[in-house]
Every structure is written in C-alpha cells, then in structure tokens.
Protein backbone atom coordinates (compact mmCIF):
# COMPACT_ATOMS: atom_id res chain seq x y z
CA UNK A 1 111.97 36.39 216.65
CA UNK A 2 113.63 33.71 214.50
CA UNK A 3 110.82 32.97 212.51
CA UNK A 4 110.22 36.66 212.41
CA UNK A 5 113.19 37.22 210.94
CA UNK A 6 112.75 34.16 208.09
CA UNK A 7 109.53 35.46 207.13
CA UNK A 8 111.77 39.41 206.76
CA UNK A 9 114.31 37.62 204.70
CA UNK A 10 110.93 35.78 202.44
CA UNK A 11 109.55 38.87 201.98
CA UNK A 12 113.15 40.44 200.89
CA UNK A 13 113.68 37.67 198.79
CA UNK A 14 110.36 37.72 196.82
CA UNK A 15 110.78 41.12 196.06
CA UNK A 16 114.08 40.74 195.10
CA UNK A 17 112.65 38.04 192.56
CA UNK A 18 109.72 40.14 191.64
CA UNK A 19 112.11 43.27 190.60
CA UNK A 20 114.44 41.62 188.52
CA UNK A 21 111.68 39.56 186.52
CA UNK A 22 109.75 43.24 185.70
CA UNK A 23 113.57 44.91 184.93
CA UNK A 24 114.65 41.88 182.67
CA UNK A 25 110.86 42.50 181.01
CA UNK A 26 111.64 45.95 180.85
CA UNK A 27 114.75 45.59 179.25
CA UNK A 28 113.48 43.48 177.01
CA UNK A 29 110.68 45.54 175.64
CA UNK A 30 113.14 48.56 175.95
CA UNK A 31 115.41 46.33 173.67
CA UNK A 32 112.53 45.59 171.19
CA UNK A 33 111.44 49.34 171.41
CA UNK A 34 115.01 50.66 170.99
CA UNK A 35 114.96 48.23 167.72
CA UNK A 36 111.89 49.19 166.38
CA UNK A 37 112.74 53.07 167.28
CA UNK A 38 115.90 52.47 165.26
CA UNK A 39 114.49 50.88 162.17
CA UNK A 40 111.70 53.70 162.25
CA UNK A 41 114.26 56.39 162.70
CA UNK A 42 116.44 54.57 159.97
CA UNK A 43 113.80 54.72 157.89
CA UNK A 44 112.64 58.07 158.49
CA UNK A 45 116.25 59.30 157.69
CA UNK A 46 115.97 57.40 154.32
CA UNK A 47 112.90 59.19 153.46
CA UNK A 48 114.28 62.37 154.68
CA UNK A 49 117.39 61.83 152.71
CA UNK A 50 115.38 60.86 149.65
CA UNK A 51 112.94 64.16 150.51
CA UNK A 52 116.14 65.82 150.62
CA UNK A 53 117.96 64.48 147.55
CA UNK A 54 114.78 65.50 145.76
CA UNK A 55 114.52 68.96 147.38
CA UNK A 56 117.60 69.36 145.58
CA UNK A 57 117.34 68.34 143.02
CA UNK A 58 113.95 70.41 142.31
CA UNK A 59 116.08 73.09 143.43
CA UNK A 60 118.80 72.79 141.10
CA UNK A 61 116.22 71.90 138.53
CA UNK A 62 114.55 75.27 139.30
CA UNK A 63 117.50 77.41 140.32
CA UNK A 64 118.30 75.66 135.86
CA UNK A 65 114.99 77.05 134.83
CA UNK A 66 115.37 80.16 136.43
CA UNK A 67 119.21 80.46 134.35
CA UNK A 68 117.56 79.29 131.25
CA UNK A 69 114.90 81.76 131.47
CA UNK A 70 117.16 84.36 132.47
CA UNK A 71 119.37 83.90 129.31
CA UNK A 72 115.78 83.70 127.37
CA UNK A 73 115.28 86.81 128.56
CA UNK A 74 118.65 88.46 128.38
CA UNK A 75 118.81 87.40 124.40
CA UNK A 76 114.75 88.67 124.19
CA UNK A 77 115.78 91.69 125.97
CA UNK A 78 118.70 91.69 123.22
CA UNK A 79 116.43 91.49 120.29
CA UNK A 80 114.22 93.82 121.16
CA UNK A 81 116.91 96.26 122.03
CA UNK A 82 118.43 96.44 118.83
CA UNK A 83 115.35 96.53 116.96
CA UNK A 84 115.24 100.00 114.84
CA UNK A 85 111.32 100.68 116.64
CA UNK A 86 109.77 100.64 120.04
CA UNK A 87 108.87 97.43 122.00
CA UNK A 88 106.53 98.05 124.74
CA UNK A 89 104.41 95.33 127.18
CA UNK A 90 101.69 96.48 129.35
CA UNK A 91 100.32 94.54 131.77
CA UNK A 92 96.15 94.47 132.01
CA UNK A 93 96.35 97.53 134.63
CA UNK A 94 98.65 99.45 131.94
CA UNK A 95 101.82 98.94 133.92
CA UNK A 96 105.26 98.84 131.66
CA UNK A 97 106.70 95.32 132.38
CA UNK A 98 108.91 95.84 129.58
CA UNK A 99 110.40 98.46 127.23
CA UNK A 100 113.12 98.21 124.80
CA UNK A 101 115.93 100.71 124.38
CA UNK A 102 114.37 102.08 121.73
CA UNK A 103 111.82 103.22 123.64
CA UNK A 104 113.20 104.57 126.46
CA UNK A 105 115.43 106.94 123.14
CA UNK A 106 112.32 108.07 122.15
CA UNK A 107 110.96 109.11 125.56
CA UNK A 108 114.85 110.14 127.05
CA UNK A 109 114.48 108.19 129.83
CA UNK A 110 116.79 105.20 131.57
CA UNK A 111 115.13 101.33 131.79
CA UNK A 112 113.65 102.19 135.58
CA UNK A 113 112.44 105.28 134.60
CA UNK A 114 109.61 103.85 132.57
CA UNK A 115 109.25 100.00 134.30
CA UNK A 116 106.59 99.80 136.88
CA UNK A 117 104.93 103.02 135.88
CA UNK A 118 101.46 103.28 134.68
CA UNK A 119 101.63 103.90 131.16
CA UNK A 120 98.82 106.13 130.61
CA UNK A 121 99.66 108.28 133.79
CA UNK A 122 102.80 109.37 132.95
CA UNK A 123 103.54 108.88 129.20
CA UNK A 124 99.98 109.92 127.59
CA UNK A 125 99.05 113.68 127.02
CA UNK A 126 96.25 114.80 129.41
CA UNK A 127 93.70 115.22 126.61
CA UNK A 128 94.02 111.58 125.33
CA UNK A 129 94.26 109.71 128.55
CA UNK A 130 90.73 109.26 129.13
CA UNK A 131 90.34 107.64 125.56
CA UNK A 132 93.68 105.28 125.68
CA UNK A 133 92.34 104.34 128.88
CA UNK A 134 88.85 103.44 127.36
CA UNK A 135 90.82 101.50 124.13
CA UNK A 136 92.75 99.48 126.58
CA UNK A 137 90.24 98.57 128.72
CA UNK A 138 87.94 97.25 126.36
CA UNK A 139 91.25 94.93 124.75
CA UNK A 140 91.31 93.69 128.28
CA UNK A 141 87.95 92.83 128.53
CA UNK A 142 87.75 91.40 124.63
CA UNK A 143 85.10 94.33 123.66
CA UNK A 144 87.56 95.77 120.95
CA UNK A 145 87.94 93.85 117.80
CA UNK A 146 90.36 96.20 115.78
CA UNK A 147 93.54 97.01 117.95
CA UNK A 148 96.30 95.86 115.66
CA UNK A 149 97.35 99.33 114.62
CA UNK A 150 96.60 102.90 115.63
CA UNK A 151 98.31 106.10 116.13
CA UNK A 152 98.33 108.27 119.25
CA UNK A 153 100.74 110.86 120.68
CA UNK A 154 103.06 110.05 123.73
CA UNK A 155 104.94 112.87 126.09
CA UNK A 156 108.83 112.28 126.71
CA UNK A 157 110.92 112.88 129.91
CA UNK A 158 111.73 116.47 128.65
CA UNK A 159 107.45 117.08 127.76
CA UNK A 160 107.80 116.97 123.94
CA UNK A 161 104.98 115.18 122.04
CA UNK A 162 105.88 112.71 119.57
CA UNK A 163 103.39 110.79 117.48
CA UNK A 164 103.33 106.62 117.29
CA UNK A 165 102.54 104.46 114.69
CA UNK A 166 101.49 101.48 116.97
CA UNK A 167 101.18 97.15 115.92
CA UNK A 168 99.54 95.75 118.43
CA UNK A 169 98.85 92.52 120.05
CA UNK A 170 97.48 90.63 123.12
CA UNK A 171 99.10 88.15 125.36
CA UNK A 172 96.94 85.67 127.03
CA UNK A 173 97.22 83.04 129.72
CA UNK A 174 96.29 79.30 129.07
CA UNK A 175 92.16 79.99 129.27
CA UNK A 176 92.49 82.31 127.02
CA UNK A 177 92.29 85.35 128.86
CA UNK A 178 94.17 88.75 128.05
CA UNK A 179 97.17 88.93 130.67
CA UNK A 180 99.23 91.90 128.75
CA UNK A 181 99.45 93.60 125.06
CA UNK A 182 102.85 93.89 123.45
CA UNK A 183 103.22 96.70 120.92
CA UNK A 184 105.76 97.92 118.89
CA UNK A 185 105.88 101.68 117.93
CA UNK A 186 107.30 103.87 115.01
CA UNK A 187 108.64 107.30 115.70
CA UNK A 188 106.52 108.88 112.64
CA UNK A 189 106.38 113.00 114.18
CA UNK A 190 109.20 114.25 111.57
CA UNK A 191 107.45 112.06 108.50
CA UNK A 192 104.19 113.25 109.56
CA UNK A 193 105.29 116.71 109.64
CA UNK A 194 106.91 116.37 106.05
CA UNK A 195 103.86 115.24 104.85
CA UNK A 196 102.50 117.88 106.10
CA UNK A 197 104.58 120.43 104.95
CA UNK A 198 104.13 118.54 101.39
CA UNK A 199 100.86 118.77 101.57
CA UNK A 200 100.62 121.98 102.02
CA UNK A 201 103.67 122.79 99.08
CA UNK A 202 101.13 120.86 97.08
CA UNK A 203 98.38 123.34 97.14
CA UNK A 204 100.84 126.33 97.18
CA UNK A 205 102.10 124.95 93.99
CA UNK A 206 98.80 123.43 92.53
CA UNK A 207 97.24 127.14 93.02
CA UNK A 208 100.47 128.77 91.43
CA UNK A 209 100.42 126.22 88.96
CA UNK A 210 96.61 127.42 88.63
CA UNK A 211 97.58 131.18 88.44
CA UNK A 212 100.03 130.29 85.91
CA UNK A 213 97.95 128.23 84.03
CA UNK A 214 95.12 130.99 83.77
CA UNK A 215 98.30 133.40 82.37
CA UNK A 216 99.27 130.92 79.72
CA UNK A 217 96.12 130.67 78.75
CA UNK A 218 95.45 134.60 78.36
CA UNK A 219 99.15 134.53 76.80
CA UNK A 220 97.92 131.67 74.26
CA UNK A 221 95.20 133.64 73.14
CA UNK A 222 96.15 136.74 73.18
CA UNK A 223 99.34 135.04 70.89
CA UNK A 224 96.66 133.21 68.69
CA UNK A 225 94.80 136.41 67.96
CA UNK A 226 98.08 138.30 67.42
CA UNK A 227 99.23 135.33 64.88
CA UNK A 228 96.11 135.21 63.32
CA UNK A 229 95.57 138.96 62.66
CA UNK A 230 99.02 139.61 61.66
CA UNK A 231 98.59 136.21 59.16
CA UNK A 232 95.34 137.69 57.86
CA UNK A 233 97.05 141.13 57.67
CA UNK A 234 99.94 140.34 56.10
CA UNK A 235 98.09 138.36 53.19
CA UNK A 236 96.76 141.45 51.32
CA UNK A 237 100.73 143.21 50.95
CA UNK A 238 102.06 139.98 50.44
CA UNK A 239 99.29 139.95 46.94
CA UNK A 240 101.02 143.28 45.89
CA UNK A 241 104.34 141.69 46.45
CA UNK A 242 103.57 138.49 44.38
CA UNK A 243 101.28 140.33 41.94
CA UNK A 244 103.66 143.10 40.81
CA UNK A 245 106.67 140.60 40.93
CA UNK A 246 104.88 138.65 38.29
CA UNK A 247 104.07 141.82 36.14
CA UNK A 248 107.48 142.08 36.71
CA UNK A 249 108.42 138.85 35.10
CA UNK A 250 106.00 139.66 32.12
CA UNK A 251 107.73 142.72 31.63
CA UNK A 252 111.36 142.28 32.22
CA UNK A 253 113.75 142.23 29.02
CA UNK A 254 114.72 139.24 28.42
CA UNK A 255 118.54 140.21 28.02
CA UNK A 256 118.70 141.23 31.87
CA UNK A 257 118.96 138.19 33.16
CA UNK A 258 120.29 139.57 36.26
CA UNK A 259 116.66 141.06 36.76
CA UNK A 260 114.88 138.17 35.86
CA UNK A 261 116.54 136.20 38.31
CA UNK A 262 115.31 138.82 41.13
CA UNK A 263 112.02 139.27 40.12
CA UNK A 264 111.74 134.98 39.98
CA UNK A 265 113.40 135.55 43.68
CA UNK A 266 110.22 137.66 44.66
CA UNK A 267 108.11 135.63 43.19
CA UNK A 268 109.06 132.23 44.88
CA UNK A 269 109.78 133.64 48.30
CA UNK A 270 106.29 135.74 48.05
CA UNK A 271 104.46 132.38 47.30
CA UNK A 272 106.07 130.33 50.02
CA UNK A 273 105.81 132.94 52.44
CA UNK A 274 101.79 133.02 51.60
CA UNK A 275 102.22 129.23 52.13
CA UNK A 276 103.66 129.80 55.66
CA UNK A 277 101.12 132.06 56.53
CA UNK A 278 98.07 129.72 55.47
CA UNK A 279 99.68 127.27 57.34
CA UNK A 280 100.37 129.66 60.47
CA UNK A 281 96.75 130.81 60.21
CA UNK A 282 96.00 126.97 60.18
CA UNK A 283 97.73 126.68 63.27
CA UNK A 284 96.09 129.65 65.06
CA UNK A 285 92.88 128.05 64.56
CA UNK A 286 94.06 125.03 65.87
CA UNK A 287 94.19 126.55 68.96
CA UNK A 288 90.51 127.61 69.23
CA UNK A 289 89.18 124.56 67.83
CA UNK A 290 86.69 122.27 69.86
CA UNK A 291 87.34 118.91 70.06
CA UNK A 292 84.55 116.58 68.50
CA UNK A 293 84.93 113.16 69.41
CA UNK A 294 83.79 110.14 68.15
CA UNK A 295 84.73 106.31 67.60
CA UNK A 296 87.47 106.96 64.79
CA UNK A 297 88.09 103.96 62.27
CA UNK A 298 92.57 104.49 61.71
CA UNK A 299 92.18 101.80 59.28
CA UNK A 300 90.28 103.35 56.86
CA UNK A 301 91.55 107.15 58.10
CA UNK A 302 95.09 105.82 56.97
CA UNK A 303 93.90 104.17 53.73
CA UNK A 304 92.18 107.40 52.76
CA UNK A 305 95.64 109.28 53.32
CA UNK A 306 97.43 106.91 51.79
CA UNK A 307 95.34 107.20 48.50
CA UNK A 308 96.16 111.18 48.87
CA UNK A 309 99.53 110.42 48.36
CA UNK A 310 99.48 108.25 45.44
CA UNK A 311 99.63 110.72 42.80
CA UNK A 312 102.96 111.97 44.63
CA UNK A 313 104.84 108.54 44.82
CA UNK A 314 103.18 106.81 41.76
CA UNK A 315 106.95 106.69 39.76
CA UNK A 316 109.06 105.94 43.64
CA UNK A 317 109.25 102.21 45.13
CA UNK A 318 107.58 102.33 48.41
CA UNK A 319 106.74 98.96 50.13
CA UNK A 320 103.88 99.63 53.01
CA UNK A 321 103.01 97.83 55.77
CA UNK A 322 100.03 99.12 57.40
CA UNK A 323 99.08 97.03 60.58
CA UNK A 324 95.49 96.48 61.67
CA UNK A 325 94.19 99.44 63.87
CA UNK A 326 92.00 99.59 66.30
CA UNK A 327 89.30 102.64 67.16
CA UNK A 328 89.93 104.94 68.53
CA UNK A 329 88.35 107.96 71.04
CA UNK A 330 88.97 110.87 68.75
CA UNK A 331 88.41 114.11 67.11
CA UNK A 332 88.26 113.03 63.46
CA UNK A 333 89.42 115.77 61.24
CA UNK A 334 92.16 116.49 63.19
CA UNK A 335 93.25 113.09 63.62
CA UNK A 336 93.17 113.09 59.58
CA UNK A 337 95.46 116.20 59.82
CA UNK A 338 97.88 114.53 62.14
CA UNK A 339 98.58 111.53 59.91
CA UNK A 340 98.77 113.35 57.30
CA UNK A 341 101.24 115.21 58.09
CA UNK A 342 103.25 112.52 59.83
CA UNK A 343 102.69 110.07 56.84
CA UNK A 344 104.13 113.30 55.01
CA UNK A 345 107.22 113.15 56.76
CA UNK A 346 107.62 109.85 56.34
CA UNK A 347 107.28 110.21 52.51
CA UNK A 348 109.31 113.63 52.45
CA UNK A 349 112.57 111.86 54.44
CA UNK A 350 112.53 108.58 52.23
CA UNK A 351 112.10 110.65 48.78
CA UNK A 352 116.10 109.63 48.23
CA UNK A 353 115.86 106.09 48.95
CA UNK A 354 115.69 103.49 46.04
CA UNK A 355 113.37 101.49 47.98
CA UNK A 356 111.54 103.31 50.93
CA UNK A 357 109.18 101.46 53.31
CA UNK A 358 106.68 102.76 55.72
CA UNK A 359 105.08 100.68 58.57
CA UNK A 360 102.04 102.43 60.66
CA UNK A 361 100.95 100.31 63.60
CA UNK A 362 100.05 100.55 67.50
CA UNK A 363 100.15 98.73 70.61
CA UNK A 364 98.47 99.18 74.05
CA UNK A 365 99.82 101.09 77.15
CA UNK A 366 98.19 100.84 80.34
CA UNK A 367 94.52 103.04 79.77
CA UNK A 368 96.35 104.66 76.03
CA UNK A 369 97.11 103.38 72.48
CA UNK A 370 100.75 103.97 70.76
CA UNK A 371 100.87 104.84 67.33
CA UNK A 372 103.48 105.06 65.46
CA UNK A 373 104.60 105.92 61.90
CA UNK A 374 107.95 104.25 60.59
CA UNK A 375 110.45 104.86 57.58
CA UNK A 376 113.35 103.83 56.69
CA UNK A 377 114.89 107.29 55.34
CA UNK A 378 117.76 110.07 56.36
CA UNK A 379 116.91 110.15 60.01
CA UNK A 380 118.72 112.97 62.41
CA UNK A 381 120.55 113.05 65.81
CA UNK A 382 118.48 112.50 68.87
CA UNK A 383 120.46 115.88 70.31
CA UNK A 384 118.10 118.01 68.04
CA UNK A 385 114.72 116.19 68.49
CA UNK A 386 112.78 118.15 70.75
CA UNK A 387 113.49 121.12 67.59
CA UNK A 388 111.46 118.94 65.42
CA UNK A 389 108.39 120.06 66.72
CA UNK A 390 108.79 123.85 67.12
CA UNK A 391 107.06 126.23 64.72
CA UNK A 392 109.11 126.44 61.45
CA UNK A 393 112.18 124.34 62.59
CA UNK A 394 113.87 122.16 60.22
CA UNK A 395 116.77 119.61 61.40
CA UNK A 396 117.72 119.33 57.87
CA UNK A 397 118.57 121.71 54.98
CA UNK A 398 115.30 123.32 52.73
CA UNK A 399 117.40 123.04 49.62
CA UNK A 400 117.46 119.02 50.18
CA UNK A 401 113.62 118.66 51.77
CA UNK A 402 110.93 121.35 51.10
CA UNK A 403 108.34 122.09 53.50
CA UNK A 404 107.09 125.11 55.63
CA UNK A 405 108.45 123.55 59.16
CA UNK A 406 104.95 123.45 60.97
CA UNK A 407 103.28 120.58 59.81
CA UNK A 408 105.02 118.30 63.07
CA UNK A 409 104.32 121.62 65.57
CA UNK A 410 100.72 121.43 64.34
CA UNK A 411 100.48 117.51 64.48
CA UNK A 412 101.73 118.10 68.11
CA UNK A 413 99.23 120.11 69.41
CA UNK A 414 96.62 118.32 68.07
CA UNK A 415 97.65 115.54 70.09
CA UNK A 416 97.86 117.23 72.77
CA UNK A 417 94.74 118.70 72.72
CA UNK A 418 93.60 115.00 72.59
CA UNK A 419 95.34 114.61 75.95
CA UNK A 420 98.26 112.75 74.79
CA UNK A 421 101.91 112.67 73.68
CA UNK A 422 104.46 112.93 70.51
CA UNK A 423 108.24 111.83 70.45
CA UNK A 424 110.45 110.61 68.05
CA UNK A 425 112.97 108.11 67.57
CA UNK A 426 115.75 108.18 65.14
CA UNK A 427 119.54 107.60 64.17
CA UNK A 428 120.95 109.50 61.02
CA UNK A 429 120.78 107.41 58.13
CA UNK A 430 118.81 104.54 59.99
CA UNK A 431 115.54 106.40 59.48
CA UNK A 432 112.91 107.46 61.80
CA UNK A 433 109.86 106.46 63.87
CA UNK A 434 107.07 108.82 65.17
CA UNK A 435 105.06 107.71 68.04
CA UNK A 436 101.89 109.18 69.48
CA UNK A 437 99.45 108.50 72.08
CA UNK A 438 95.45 108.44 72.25
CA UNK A 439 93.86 108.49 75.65
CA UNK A 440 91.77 105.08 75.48
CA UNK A 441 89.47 107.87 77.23
C-alpha cells in the first residue's frame, strides 16, 4: 500500500511538472502572439488611419471640386442667362441638359419644364420632327459637315410657332467623339415677318411705281406733242406780229415817238418770243430723241466750244483752265449741247467781272465720271437752286443777264437721258460750279 501510494504521489507529481512546463510555454507563445497581434493591429490602425486621413482628404478634395464646379456652373448658368439670345445643350439622344432663361422666354416655360425633355418631342412642330431628327443624328454620328447655322421653327408652351436663327456647335469627349451640341438661337419670327411684309410693299410699290411710270410717260408725250404743236403753231402769227410791227417801224412818223417806242416794243418781244419757241421746240425734240452712243473725246468737244465762243469774249479777260478729260460713254451731239450751254452760263454770269476764269474738269465716282464747269462770277443762294433748272426760270434779273431760261432745263434732261445727274453749287458773289455725271456705262 505504501509504495502504492509513492508511486500515486509520482504520478501526481509528474503531471503536476508536465502542466506547468506546457502553461509557462503557452504563456509564452501567448505573450509573443499577443505582441505580434499588437504590433500587427498597431500597424493596421496606422494604415487605417492613413486610409482614413486620405479618404478625407479625397473627400474634401472632391466635396472642393464639386463647390468649384458648382460656382463654374452657377456663373456659366449666369452668362448664359443674361445673354440677349437662346442657349440650348442637347445631349446625343436630344435631351435638354441645359437651357438659358432666354430660352425658356421664348418658349413660356419655367427651367424644369424644358430640362430632361426630349427636344424634338415636345418643342419641334410635327411636320419637321422627322427631318431635325435626321440633321441631328447624322451630327452625332459625324455624317453632317455643315451644321453651324440653320433655321427651323420651334412650338412654345402656349402652341405658337416661332422661327430660330440657330449657331451651332458640337461637344465632344476626349476621343473625339460627339457627347452633346450647344446652340444658341435668335428669335427672328417678327423680322422675318417684316421682311416679309417689305417684300411684298416692294412689289406693291415697284408695280405702282410701274403704273405710274407708264402715265408719266403717256403724260410726257402727250405734253411734248402739245409743246411742239402749239410751238410750231404759234410760229406763223407770231411772223404777222413781227412782220407788221416792222412795217410799222418803216412807217411810223418820226415825231411820235411815243409810237415808235411801241412798235420797237413789238418788235423785240415778237423776236424773243420766236427765240423761246425755237428753243421750246428744241426741247420737245429732246424728248423724242434716241440716244447714239459712242466713245466721246471732252477734250476736243470742249476745245471746239470754246472756239464758238471766241468771237463773243475776244475784247473780255478770261483766264481758262481746262483739265485733261477722259472719254467718255456718250451721245455726242447732245453732249456738245450740254456744254454748251453750261460753258454759256459760265460766260453769261462772269460777263461783269474784270477778270473772269473758268475751270472744266472731272474726277471719278464709284462706276460714274463728275464733270464740272467752274466760274468765278455773280453766283445765287443755294435756297433757289433747284429753280435753276426749270423751263424758263431765271434766279437773276433779264435786264442784267439775257437769255431764254431753258438752256440749263434742256442741259438737264439730256443728262438725264444719259442716266445721270445735274446740281449746282454756289454762294452769291463767290461764283458758281456746275457738276454732272456720265454713267462710266
């Protein structure tokens, strides 16, 4: 029993040694595993901290972005809302991503009205769908080279039409591919409809203009034939006036002065009144006359009237200064007549100057030639000038100039049958200047 017992207390013993050898083991590789657990959880929460830190900080970054692009938008948003036309983006499906305030005027609607919607659905007339549709899907797919600008009608909230002038342009993502088209749009429906409505003023008053024309020139000829026969009518009285004044003179007593003064009355006004008819009947058949044109040479047409006049002026001082002319596309003779008569004038209004001086020249206009004939004589107020060159007016007094009073109303419409224009320029006293144009064809 004793040794029994010893061999109990062995076995006790050893197992009391065997436990607390595996527990201090234990603890020790619990001690190593608790330290390495700790470092690895230390250093997990380091990397978690740092993934955290930089969570945040991408965050923050983003949440900076996002602000930034926000106020890039909001100031965007800003420019395009006060701009005067209509800023619209569509995305490649035709969705509105963006309209401007503009734009939602011209189609009465609010901002959420329009964004989201499909353009062409709900803001395109029925009959024009199918071909806006077409246009933008070929921009999306590159197959349409000329997009920038077009016109089409749109429909409003309320179902009115109103026609867009559209610029247009694509957006595209970094490969180059069409994302969305940005357009801006021009309310043109009232200044298309007042072109319109000028338009068709035009031709109401180019055919009344027509009808009127076609009167005038009935009136005109029916007043040429009337001036001419009267002219040619009044010619053979007028002889019986003239003729029996002059017997009259022959015949009249030489004591009755008083009669001889009357019958030299009759006399003169019978011969200048058969002056103003030739010249009337002149101007009549100025009015028939067809125009012959050729190359005219004004340098030796001005010479040769020049030379008319020398007989006239031989005893005054008169200084010329005729420039070098160019040709000119012109009827000849009545060229001739026309600076004649203003080369008459010129002569006429200096014939009280001590020294007179005369300058012809021209210059080029655009597809004309300006001539012009200058003196240096009594001149007249610009108030009265349009009178100059009326049949038989006279700005100054017959007594002082002679003449009949048509010779600048017959000068006028031969330039005007020549296609061009006559005005003057003048100052009393400072003398005058006559300009005229020729039609270069």
């Amino acid at each position: 029993m004793l040794i029994e017992t010893n061999i109990s207390e062995n076995e006790e013993q050893s197992d009391d040694n065997f436990n607390e050898k595996d527990y201090n083991k234990t603890v020790d590789d619990l001690k190593i595993s608790k330290e390495e657990l700790e470092e690895l959880i230390e250093l997990r929460t380091e990397k978690l901290i740092q993934a955290n830190q930089k969570l945040q900080q991408e965050i923050l970054e983003k949440q900076k972005t996002e602000a930034m692009l926000l106020e890039e938008r909001n100031k965007f948003q800003k420019y395009i809302d006060i701009a005067g036309i209509m800023i619209l983006v569509l995305d490649k499906n035709g969705t509105v991503k963006l309209v401007n305030k503009k734009g939602c005027k011209i189609l009465g609607c609010k901002e959420d009205e329009i964004i989201g919607k499909n353009w062409f659905e709900n803001f395109i007339p029925e009959e024009d769908k199918a071909i806006l549709r077409n246009v933008h899907f070929n921009v999306k797919n590159k197959n349409i080279e000329k997009f920038e600008t077009f016109e089409n009608y749109i429909v409003t909230k309320k179902g009115e039409k109103k026609l867009i002038l559209w610029n247009n342009a694509v957006l595209t993502d970094s490969k180059g591919e069409v994302i969305a088209t940005i357009s801006s749009g021009e309310d043109i429906t009232e200044k298309k409809e007042a072109e319109e409505t000028i338009k068709r003023m035009n031709l109401e008053l180019e055919e009344r203009v027509m009808e009127r024309t076609k009167e005038l020139e009935i009136l005109n000829k029916d007043l040429e034939s009337f001036s001419y026969s009267v002219s040619h009518d009044l010619k053979a009285p007028l002889r019986h006036i003239k003729g029996f004044s002059e017997l009259l003179l022959k015949n009249v007593d030489e004591n009755d002065s008083k009669l001889k003064k009357y019958a030299e009355l009759i006399y003169q006004s019978s011969n200048e009144m058969g002056i103003m008819i030739d010249k009337l009947l002149e101007f009549s058949r100025l009015g028939r006359k067809v125009l012959n044109k050729t190359k005219v040479d004004m340098n030796g047409m001005v010479k040769e009237v020049k030379r008319f006049f020398e007989d006239d002026v031989k005893d005054r001082n008169i200084i010329w200064d005729i420039q070098t002319l160019p040709r000119v596309l012109a009827d000849e003779e009545l060229l001739k007549m026309a600076f004649t008569n203003l080369i008459s004038n010129a002569i006429k209004y200096t014939s009280k100057n001590e020294v007179t001086r005369i300058e012809v020249g021209c210059y080029s206009r655009s597809e004309e030639k300006v001539i012009y004939v200058r003196d240096n004589g009594v001149g007249f107020d610009m108030n009265y000038a349009e009178n100059m060159f009326g049949v038989f007016q006279r700005l100054h007094n017959p007594a002082d100039f002679e003449g009949t009073g048509i010779g600048l109303a017959m000068t006028k419409r031969i330039i005007n049958k020549h296609g061009g224009k006559i005005w003057a320029e003048s100052k009393p006293g400072k003398g005058t200047t006559l300009f005229f144009t020729i039609p270069n064809k």
